[in-house]
Protein backbone atom coordinates (compact mmCIF):
# COMPACT_ATOMS: atom_id res chain seq x y z
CA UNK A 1 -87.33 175.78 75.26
CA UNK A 2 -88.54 173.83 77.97
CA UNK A 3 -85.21 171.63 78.70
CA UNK A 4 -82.75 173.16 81.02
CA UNK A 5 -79.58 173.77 78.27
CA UNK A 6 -77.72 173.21 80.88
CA UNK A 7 -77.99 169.07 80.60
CA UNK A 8 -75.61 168.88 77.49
CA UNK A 9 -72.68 167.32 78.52
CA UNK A 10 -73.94 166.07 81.95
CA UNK A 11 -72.81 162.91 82.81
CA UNK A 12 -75.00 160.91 85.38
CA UNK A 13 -73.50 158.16 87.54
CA UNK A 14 -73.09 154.33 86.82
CA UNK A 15 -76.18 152.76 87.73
CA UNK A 16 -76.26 149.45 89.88
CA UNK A 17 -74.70 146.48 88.14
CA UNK A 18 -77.77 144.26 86.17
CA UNK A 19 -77.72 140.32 86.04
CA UNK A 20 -78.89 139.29 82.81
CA UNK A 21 -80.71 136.59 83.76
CA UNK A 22 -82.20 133.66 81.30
CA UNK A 23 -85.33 133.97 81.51
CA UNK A 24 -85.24 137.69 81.18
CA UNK A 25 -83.73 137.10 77.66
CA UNK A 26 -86.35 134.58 76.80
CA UNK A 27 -89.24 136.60 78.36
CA UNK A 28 -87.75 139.68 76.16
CA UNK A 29 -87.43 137.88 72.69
CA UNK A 30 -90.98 136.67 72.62
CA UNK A 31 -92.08 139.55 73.68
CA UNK A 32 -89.93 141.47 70.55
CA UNK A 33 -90.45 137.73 68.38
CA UNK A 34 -87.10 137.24 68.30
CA UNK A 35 -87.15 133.53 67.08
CA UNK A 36 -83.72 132.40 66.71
CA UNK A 37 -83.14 129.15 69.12
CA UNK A 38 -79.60 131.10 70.22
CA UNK A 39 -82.43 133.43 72.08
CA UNK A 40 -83.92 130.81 73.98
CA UNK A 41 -81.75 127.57 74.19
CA UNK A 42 -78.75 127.46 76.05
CA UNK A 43 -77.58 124.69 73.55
CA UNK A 44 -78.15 127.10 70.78
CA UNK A 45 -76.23 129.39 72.10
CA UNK A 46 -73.05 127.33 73.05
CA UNK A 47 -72.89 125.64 69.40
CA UNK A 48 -72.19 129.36 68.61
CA UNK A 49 -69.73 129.94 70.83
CA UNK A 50 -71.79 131.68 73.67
CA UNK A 51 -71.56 130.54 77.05
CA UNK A 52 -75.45 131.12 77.92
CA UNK A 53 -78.50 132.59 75.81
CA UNK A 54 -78.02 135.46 73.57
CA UNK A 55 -80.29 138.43 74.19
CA UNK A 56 -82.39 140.08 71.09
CA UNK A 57 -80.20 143.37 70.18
CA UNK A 58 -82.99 145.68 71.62
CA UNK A 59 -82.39 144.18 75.14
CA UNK A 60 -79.79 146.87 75.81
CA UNK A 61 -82.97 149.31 76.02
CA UNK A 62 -83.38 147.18 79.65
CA UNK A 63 -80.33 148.62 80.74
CA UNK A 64 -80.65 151.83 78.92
CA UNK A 65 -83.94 152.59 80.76
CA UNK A 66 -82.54 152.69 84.11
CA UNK A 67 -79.92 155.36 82.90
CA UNK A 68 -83.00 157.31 81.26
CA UNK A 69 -85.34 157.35 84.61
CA UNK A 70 -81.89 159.41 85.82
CA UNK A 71 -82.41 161.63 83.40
CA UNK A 72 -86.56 161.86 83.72
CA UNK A 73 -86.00 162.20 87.41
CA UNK A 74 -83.36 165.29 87.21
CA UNK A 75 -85.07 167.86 89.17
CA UNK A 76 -83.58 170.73 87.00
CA UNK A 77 -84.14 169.23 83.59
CA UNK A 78 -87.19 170.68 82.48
CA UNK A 79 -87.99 167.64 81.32
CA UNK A 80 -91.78 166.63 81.56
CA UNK A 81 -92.96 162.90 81.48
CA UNK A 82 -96.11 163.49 79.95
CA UNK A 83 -94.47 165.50 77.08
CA UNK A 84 -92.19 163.25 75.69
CA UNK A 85 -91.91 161.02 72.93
CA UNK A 86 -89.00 158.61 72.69
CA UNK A 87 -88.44 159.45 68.87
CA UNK A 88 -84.81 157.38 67.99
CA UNK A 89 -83.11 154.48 68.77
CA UNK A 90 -79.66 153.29 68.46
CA UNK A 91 -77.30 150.99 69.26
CA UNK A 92 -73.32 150.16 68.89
CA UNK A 93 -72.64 146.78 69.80
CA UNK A 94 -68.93 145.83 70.61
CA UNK A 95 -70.37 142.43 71.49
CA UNK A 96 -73.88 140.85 72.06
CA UNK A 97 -75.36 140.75 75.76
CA UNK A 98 -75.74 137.07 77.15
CA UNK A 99 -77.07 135.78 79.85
CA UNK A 100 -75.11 136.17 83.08
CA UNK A 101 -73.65 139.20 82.06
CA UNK A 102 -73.09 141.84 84.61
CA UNK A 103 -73.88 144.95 83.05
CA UNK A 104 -73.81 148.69 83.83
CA UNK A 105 -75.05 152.08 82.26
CA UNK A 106 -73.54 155.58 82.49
CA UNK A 107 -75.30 158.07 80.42
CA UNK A 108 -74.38 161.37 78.88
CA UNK A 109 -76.44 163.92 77.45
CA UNK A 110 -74.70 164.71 73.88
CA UNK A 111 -77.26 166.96 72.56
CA UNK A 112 -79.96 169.55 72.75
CA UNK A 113 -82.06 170.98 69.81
CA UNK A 114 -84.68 173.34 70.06
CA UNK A 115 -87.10 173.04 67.72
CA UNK A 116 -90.60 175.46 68.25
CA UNK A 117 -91.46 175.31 71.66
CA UNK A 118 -89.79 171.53 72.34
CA UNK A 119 -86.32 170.27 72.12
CA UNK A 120 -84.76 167.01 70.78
CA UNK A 121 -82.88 165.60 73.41
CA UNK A 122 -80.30 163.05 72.75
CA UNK A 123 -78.28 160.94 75.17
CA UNK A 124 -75.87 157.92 74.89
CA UNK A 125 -75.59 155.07 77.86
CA UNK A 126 -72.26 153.39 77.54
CA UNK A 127 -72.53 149.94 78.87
CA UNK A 128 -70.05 147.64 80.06
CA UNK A 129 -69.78 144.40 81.62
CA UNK A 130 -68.25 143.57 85.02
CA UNK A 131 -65.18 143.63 83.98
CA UNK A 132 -65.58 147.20 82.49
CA UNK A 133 -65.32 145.84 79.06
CA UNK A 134 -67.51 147.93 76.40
CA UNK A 135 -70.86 145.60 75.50
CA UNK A 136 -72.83 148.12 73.58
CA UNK A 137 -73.45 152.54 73.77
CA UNK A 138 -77.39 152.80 73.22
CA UNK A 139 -78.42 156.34 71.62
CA UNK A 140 -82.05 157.77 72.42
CA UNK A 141 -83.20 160.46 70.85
CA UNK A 142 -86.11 162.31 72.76
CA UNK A 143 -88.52 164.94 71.77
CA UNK A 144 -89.66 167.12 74.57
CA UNK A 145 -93.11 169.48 73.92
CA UNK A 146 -93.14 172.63 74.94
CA UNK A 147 -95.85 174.55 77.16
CA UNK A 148 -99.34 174.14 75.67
């Protein structure tokens, strides 16, 4: 197996706080087709009770992808770039991300499976507002090839 066993369990640092900015949330849902005015109108959004726009639920993976380049970039992992295929995605919302939201990701790796030569790697980023408030845990599965 390729991936250093070792990474289950392994908890990498918070990463630097992200400001969810409005135009990032209306740049995202077009670019996912996420239609719904509460994505894109700040009106919208308020007549729903949101202060601000309302991000698609995939926008998390913004977030989540910083806490995964810690992972990529752990010189011990074992972990190749070009040999990975992001293969799941989850996600456990305690509320939905809106703009101006101050958000941060700490991931854990919660499990390694060898399979053949490759492993499924799976990891969760908890992420929380400025306040330290839960927003939504995002779960990626990865599957890792082996040596040619």
């Amino acid at each position: 197996m390729p991936v250093n066993p070792e990474l289950l369990g392994r908890a990498f640092p918070p990463t630097t706080p992200y400001l969810v900015g409005r135009e990032k949330v209306r740049e995202f849902a077009r670019a996912v087709f996420a239609t719904d005015p509460q994505h894109d109108d700040p009106a919208a959004a308020q007549a729903l009770g949101y202060a601000d726009v309302v991000a698609p639920p995939t926008f998390a993976m913004v977030i989540q992808d910083i806490t995964l380049q810690q992972l990529l970039g752990e010189p011990d992992s074992g972990i190749v770039l070009e040999r990975v295929v992001h293969a799941e995605q989850r996600f456990r919302y305690t509320r939905p991300i809106v703009a101006g939201d101050e958000l941060t990701g700490r991931l854990t790796v919660t499990g390694i499976r060898a399979f053949g030569k490759g492993a499924m790697v799976t990891s969760e980023a908890e992420i929380t507002d400025a306040g330290g408030d839960h927003v939504v845990t995002a779960t990626s599965v990865l599957l890792v090839g082996g040596d040619e």
